[in-house]
Protein backbone atom coordinates (compact mmCIF):
# COMPACT_ATOMS: atom_id res chain seq x y z
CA UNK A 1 0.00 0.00 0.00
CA UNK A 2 1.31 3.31 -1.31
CA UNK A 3 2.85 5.85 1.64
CA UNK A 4 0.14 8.81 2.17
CA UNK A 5 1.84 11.63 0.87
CA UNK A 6 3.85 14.11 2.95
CA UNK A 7 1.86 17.25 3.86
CA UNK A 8 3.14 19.83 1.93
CA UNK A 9 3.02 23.66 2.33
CA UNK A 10 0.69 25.69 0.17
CA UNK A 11 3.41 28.84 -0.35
CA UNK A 12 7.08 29.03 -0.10
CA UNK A 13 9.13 32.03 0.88
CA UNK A 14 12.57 31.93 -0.39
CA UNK A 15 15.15 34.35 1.21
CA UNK A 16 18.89 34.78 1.54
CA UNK A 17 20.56 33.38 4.16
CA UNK A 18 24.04 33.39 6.34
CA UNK A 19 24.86 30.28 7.64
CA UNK A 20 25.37 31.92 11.00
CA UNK A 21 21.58 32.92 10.75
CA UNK A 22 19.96 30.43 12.77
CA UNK A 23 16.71 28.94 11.23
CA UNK A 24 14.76 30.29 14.59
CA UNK A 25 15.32 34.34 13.61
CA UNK A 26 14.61 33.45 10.30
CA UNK A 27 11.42 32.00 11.38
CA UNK A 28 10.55 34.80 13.56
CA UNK A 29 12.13 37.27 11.06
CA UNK A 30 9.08 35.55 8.74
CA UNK A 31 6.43 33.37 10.34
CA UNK A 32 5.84 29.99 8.94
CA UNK A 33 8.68 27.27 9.27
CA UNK A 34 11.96 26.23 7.26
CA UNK A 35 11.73 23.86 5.17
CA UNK A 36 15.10 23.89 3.08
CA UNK A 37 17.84 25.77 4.23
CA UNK A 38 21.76 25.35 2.83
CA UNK A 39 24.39 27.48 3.78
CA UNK A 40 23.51 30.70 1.39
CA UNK A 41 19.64 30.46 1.02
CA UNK A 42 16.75 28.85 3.04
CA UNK A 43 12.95 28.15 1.92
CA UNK A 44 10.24 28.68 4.86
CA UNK A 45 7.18 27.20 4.39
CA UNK A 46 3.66 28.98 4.87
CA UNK A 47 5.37 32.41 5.83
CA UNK A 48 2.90 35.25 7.56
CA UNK A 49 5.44 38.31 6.87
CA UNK A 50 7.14 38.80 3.51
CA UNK A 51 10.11 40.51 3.68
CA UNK A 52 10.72 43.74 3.33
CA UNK A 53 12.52 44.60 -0.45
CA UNK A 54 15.82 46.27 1.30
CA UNK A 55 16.34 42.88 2.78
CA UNK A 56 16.95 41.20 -0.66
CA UNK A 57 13.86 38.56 -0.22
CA UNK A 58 11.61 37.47 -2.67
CA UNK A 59 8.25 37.82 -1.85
CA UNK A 60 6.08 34.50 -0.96
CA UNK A 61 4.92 32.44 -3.91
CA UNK A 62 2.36 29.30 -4.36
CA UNK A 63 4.13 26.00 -4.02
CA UNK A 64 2.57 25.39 -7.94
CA UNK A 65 2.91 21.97 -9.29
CA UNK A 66 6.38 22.01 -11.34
CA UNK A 67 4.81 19.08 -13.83
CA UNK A 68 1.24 18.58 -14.29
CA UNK A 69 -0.50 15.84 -16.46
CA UNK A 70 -4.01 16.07 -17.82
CA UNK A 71 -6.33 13.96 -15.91
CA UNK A 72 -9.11 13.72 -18.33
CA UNK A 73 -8.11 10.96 -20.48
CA UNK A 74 -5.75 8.77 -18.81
CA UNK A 75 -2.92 7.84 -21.11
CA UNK A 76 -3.04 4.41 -22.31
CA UNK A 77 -0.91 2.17 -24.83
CA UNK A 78 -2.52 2.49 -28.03
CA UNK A 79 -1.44 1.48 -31.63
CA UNK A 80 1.59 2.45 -33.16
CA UNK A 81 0.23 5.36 -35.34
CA UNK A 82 -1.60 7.00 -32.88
CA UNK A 83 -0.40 9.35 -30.03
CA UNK A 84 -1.46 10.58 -26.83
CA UNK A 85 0.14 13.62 -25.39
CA UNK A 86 0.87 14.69 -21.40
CA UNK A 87 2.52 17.28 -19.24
CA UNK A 88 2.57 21.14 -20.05
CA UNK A 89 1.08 21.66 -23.19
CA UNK A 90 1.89 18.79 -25.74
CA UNK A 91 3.84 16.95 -23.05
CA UNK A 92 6.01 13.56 -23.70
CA UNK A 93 4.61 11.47 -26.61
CA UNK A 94 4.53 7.80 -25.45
CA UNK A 95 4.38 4.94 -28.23
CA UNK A 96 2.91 1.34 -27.57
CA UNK A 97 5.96 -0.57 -28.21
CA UNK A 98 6.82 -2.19 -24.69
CA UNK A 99 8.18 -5.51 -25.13
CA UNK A 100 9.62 -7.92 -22.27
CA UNK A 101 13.01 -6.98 -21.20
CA UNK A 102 15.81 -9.29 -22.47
CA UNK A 103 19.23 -9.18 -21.38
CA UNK A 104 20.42 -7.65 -18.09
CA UNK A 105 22.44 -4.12 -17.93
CA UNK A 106 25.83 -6.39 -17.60
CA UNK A 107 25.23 -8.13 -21.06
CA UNK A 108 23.89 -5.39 -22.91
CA UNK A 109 26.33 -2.51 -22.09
CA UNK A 110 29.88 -4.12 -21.12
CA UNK A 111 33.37 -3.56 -21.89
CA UNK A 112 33.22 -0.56 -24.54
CA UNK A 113 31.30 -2.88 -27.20
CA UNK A 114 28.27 -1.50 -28.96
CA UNK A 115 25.50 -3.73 -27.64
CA UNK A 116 22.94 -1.39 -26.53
CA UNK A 117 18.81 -1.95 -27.11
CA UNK A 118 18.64 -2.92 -30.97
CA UNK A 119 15.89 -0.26 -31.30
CA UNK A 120 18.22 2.49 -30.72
CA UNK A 121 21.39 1.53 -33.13
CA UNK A 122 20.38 4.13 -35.96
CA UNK A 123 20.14 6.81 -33.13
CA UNK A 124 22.89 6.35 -31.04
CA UNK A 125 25.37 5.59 -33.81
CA UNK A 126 24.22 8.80 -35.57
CA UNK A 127 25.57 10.57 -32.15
CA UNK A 128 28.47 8.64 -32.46
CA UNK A 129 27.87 6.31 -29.06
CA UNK A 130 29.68 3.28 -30.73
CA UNK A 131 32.95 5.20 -30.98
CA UNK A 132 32.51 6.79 -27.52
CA UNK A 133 31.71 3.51 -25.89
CA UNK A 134 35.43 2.46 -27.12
CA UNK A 135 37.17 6.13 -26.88
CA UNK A 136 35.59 6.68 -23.55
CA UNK A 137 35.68 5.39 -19.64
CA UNK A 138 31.63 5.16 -20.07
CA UNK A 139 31.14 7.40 -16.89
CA UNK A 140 33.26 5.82 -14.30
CA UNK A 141 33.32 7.52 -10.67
CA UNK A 142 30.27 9.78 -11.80
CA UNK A 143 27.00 10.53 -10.43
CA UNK A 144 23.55 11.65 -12.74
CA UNK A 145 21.12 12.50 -9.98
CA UNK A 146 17.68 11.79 -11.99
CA UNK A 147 14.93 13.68 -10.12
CA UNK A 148 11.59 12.69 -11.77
CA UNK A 149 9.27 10.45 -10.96
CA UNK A 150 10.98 7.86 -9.39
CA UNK A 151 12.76 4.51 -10.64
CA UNK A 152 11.46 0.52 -10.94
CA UNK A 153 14.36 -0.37 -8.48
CA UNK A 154 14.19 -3.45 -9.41
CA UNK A 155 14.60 -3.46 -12.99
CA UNK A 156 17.32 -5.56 -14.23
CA UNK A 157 18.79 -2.92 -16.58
CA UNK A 158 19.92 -1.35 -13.13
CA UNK A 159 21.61 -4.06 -11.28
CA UNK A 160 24.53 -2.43 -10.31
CA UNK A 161 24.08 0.78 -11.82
CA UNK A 162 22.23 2.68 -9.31
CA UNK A 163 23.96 4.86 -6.37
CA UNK A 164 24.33 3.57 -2.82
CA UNK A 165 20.94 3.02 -0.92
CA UNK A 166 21.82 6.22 1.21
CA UNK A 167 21.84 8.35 -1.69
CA UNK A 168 18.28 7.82 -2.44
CA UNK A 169 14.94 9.96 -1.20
CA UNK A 170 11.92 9.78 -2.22
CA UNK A 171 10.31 13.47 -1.62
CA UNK A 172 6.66 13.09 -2.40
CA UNK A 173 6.49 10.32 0.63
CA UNK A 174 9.07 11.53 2.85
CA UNK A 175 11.06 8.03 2.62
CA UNK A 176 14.80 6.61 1.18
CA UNK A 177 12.56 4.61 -1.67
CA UNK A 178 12.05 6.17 -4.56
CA UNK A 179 10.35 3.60 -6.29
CA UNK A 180 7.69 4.24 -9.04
CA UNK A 181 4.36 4.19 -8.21
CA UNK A 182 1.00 3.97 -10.05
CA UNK A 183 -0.29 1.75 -13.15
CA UNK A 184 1.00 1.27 -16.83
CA UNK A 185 -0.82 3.44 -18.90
CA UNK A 186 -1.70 6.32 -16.20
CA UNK A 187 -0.27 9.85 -15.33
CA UNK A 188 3.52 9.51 -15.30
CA UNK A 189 4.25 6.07 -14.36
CA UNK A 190 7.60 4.79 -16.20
CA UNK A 191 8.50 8.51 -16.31
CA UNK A 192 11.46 8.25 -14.36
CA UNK A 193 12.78 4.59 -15.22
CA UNK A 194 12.70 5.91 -18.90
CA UNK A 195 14.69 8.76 -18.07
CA UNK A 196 16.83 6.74 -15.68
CA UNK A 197 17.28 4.19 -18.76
CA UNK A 198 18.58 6.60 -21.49
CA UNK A 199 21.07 8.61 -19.09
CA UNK A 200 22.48 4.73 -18.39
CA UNK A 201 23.05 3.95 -22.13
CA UNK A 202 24.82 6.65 -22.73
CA UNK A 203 26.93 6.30 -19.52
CA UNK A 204 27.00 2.82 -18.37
CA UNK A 205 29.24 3.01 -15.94
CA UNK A 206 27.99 5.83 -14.35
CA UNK A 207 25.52 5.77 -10.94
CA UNK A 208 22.23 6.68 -11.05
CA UNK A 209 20.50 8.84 -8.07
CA UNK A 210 17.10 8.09 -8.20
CA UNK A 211 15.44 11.26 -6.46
CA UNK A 212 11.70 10.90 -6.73
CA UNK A 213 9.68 14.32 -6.96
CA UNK A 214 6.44 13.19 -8.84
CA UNK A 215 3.73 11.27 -7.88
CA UNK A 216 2.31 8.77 -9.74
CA UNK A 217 -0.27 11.63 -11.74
CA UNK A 218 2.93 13.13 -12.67
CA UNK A 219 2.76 16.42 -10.44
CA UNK A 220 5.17 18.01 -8.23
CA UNK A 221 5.96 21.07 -5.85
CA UNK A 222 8.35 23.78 -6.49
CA UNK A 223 10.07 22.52 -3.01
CA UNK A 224 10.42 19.25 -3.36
CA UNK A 225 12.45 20.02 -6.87
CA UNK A 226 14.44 22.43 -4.89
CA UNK A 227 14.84 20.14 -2.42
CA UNK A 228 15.96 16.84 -4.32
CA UNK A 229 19.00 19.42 -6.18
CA UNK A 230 20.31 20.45 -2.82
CA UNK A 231 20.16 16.57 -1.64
CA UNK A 232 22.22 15.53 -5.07
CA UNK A 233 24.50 18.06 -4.20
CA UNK A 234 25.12 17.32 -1.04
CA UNK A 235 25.34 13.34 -1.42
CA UNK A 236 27.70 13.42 -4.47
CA UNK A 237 26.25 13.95 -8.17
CA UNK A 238 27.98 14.97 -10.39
CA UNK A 239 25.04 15.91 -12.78
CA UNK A 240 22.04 16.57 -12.45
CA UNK A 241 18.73 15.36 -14.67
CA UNK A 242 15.31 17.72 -15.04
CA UNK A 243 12.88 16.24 -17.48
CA UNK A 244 10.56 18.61 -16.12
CA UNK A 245 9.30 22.23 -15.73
CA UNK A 246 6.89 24.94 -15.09
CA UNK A 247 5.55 27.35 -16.89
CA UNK A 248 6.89 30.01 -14.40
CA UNK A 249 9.46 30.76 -12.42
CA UNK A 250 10.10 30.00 -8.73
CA UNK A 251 12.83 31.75 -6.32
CA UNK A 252 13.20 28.24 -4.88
CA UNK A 253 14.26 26.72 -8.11
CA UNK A 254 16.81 29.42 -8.93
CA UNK A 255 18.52 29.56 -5.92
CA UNK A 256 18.98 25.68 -5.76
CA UNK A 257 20.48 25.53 -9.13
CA UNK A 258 22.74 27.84 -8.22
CA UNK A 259 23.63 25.92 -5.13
CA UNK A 260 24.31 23.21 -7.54
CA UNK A 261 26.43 25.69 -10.01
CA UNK A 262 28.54 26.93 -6.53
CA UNK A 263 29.69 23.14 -5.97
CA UNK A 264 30.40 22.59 -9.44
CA UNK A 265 27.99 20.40 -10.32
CA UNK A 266 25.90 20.06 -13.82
CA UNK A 267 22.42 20.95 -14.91
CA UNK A 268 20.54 19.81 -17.48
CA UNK A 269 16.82 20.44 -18.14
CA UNK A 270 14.12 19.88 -20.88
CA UNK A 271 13.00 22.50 -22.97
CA UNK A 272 9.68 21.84 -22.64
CA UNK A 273 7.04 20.28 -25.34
CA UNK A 274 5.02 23.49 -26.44
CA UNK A 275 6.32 23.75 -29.95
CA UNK A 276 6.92 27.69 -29.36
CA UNK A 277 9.34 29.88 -29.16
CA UNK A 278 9.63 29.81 -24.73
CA UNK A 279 11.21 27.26 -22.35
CA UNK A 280 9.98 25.63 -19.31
CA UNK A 281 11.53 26.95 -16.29
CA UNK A 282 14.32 26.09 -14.93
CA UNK A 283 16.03 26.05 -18.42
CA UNK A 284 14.30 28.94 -19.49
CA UNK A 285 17.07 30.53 -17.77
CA UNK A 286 20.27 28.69 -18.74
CA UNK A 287 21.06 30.44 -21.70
CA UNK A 288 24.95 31.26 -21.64
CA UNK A 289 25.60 29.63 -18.47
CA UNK A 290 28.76 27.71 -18.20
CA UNK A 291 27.10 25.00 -15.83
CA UNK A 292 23.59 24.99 -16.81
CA UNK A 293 21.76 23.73 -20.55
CA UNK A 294 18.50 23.24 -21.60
CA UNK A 295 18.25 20.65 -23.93
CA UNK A 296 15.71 20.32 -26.81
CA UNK A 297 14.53 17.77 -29.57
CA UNK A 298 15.44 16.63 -32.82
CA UNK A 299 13.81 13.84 -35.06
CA UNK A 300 15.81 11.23 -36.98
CA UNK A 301 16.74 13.90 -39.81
CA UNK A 302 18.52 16.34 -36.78
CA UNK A 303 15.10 18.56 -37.99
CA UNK A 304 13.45 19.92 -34.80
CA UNK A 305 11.04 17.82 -33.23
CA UNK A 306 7.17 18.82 -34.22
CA UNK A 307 6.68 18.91 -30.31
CA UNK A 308 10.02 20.62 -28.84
CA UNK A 309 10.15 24.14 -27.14
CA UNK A 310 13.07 26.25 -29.03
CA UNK A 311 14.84 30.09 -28.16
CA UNK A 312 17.92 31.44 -27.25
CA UNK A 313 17.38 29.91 -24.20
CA UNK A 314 18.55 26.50 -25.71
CA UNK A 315 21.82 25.37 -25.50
CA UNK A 316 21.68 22.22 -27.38
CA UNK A 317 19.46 19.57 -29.09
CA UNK A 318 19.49 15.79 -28.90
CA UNK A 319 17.68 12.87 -30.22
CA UNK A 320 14.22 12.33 -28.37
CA UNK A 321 11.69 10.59 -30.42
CA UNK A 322 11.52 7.24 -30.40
CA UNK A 323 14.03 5.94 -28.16
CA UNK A 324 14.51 2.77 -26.63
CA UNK A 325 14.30 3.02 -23.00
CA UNK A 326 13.80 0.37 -19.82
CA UNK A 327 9.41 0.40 -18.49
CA UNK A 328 8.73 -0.86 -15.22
CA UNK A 329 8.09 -4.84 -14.90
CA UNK A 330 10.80 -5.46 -16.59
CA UNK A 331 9.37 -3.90 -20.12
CA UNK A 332 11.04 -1.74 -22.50
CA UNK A 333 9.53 0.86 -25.19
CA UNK A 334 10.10 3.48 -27.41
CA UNK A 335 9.62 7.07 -25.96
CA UNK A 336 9.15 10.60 -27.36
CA UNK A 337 9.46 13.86 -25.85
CA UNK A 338 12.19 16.56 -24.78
CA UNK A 339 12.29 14.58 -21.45
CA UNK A 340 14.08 11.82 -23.41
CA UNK A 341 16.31 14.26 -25.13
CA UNK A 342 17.47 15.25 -21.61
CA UNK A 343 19.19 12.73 -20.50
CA UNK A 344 20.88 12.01 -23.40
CA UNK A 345 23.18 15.37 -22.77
CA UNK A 346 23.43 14.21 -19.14
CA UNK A 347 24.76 10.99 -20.10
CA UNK A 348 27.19 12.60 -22.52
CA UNK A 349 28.45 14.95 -19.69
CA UNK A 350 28.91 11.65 -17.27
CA UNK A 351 31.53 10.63 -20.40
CA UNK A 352 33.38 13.98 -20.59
CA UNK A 353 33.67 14.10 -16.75
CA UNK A 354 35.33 10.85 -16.70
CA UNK A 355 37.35 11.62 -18.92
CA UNK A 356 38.69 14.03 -16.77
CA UNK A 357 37.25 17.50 -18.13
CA UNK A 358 36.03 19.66 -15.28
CA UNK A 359 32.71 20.67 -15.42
CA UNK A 360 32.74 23.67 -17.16
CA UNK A 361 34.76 22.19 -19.94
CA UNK A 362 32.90 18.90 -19.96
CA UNK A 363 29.99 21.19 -21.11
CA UNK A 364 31.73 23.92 -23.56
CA UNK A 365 33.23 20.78 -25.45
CA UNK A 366 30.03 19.26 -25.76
CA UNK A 367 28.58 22.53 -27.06
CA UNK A 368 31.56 22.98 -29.24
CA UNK A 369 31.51 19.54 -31.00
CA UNK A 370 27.51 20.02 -31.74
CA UNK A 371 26.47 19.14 -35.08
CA UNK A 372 25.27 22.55 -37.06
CA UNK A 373 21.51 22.53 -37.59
CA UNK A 374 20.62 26.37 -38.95
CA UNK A 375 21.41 24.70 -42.34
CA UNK A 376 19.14 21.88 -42.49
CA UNK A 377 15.88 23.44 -44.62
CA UNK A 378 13.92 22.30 -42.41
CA UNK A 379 15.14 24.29 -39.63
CA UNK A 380 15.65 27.28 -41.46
CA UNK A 381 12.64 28.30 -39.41
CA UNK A 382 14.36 28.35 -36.29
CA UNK A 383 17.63 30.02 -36.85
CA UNK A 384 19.79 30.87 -33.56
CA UNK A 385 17.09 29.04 -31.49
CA UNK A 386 18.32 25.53 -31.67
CA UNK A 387 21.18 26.25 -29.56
CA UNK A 388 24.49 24.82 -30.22
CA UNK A 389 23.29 22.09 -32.13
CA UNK A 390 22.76 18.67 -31.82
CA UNK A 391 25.23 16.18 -29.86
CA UNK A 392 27.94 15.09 -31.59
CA UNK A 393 30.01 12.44 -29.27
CA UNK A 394 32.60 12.01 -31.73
CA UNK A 395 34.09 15.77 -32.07
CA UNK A 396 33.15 16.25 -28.24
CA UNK A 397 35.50 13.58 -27.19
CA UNK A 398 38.25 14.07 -29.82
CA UNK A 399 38.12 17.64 -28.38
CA UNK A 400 38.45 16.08 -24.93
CA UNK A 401 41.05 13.51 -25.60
CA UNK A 402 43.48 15.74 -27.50
């Protein structure tokens, strides 16, 4: 039986904050309580007093869900030429291939050899995976925090490829099990595993976090997003995966990516799936930064996806329609949607930080090696708005390894 959800509060307060500020004054300095705090910001919860502007405070904000799915036709597997959209506008498309899984992680990604899910040869080899799983160390010694909706823990794709137990938290139930919950076919179920899956291909020797911030209708709170970066932070990832958003911004967010940026770790969010010229937030406000990118779509011709969010914002594009991916129960399917596209650049970051790169470099080689898409006719539409370009493994690590 599923863990009643923790109580969470109905506005957040996010405000500056010395570490030799105790979080007493500051809950006295603002009513409510603290609910995140770190060593330059805190969160309170339910506040009675905003601050005053000359303090530097933001003023309080509804705890809005950061992903939302449509709850009046439940998403279901359907035939193959047929489509069923969710989250913020034209959300993640999901197709009806889910087959039993065959193979375990160990005999389908081992030992630099191209032997990931069949399904995905024409994609990953046109990103140049085969030659990275042989130029590469695959990830070793880094993290990707994925903070979604959970992981099927017990999967056989992730034997032995998940972090250590006591990296885990599940913040929708307040527990260390972030395992997905819910049905096949309904809200997000499979959201996270999916996500989980692709970041693995493309790293397989690097640990997956699983930080659960969903429940199983695919909604969140600003908080518990906030939350789940500072706890990757603070138990060792090395990047960290968002294939999620809001349509606005939240204080919270901001300041926890940049807790993230301030210990040198990685961030990589989803455009969004609106088709139009604005990004979810938080990558709506990555553009230019050296340890942040929002990541878009592109279909098998590098042309931009039909459903993917595209700007300035966007710092590169990556394959997301269609991809192979682990299910929970031990399925597999194909997968579309800038949430796929995600962790494909967080994957590809895993391999340039094993390869030594620091982070910053890691990302401006990976930007650098992108694969020019103004050209392409069909994206003559979207010129200066696809970012860098789309991943290009081959150039990224040649730039790495020379």
């Amino acid at each position: 039986m599923p863990t009643p959800e923790v109580q969470r509060p109905s506005s957040i307060l996010t405000v500056a904050a010395a570490p030799a500020v105790s979080n007493e004054t500051l809950e006295q300095r603002y009513g409510g309580k603290v609910a995140l705090r770190t060593g330059t910001f805190a969160v309170l919860g339910n506040p009675t007093r905003a601050p005053l502007q000359a303090q530097g405070g933001a003023r309080p904000e509804p705890n809005r869900d950061v992903l939302s799915v449509p709850s009046d036709t439940p998403p279901t597997f359907w035939s193959s030429t047929s489509k069923i959209s969710w989250g913020r506008s034209t959300g993640d498309l999901w197709s009806s291939t889910v087959t039993d899984w065959t193979g375990t992680a160990q005999q389908l990604w081992s030992g630099g050899t191209y032997q990931g899910l069949p399904a995905n040869t024409a994609v990953w080899r046109r990103i140049g995976l085969e030659g990275a799983y042989a130029d590469s160390r695959l990830g070793a010694g880094r993290t990707v925090a994925v903070i979604d909706s959970g992981v099927d823990l017990q999967h056989p794709m992730f034997t032995h490829l998940l972090s250590a137990p006591n990296t885990w938290r599940d913040f929708v139930d307040g527990d260390a099990r972030p395992q997905e919950e819910g049905a096949v076919g309904q809200g997000a179920y499979g959201h996270g595993t999916v996500v989980a899956g692709i970041a693995a291909q493309v790293a397989p020797r690097a640990r997956i976090m699983p930080l659960r911030v969903l429940d199983h209708t695919g909604r969140g709170d600003a908080l518990n997003v906030a939350a789940a970066i500072v706890w990757a932070v603070d138990h060792g990832a090395d990047v960290i995966n968002l294939s999620l958003g809001t349509a606005e911004p939240f204080d919270a967010l901001q300041q926890a990516v940049a807790y993230a940026n301030s210990r040198q770790v990685l961030v990589v969010a989803a455009a969004g799936n609106s088709d139009r010229p604005e990004l979810d937030h938080p990558a709506a406000g990555f553009g230019g930064q050296p340890l942040n990118v929002a990541v878009g779509s592109v279909d098998s011709d590098d042309l931009k996806s039909s459903f993917s969010s595209y700007g300035p914002a966007v710092g590169l594009m990556a394959p997301g329609e269609q991809v192979a991916a682990p299910y929970p129960g031990a399925r597999a399917g194909q997968f579309s949607g800038t949430s796929m596209s995600t962790p494909v650049v967080a994957g590809a970051l895993a391999l340039g930080l094993s390869q030594g790169a620091s982070p910053e470099a890691a990302l401006e080689a990976l930007q650098d090696g992108a694969l020019q898409l103004d050209a392409l006719p069909g994206n003559r539409a979207y010129q200066g708005q696809l970012g860098a370009g789309r991943v290009n493994l081959t150039d990224f690590l040649d730039d790495l390894n020379d």
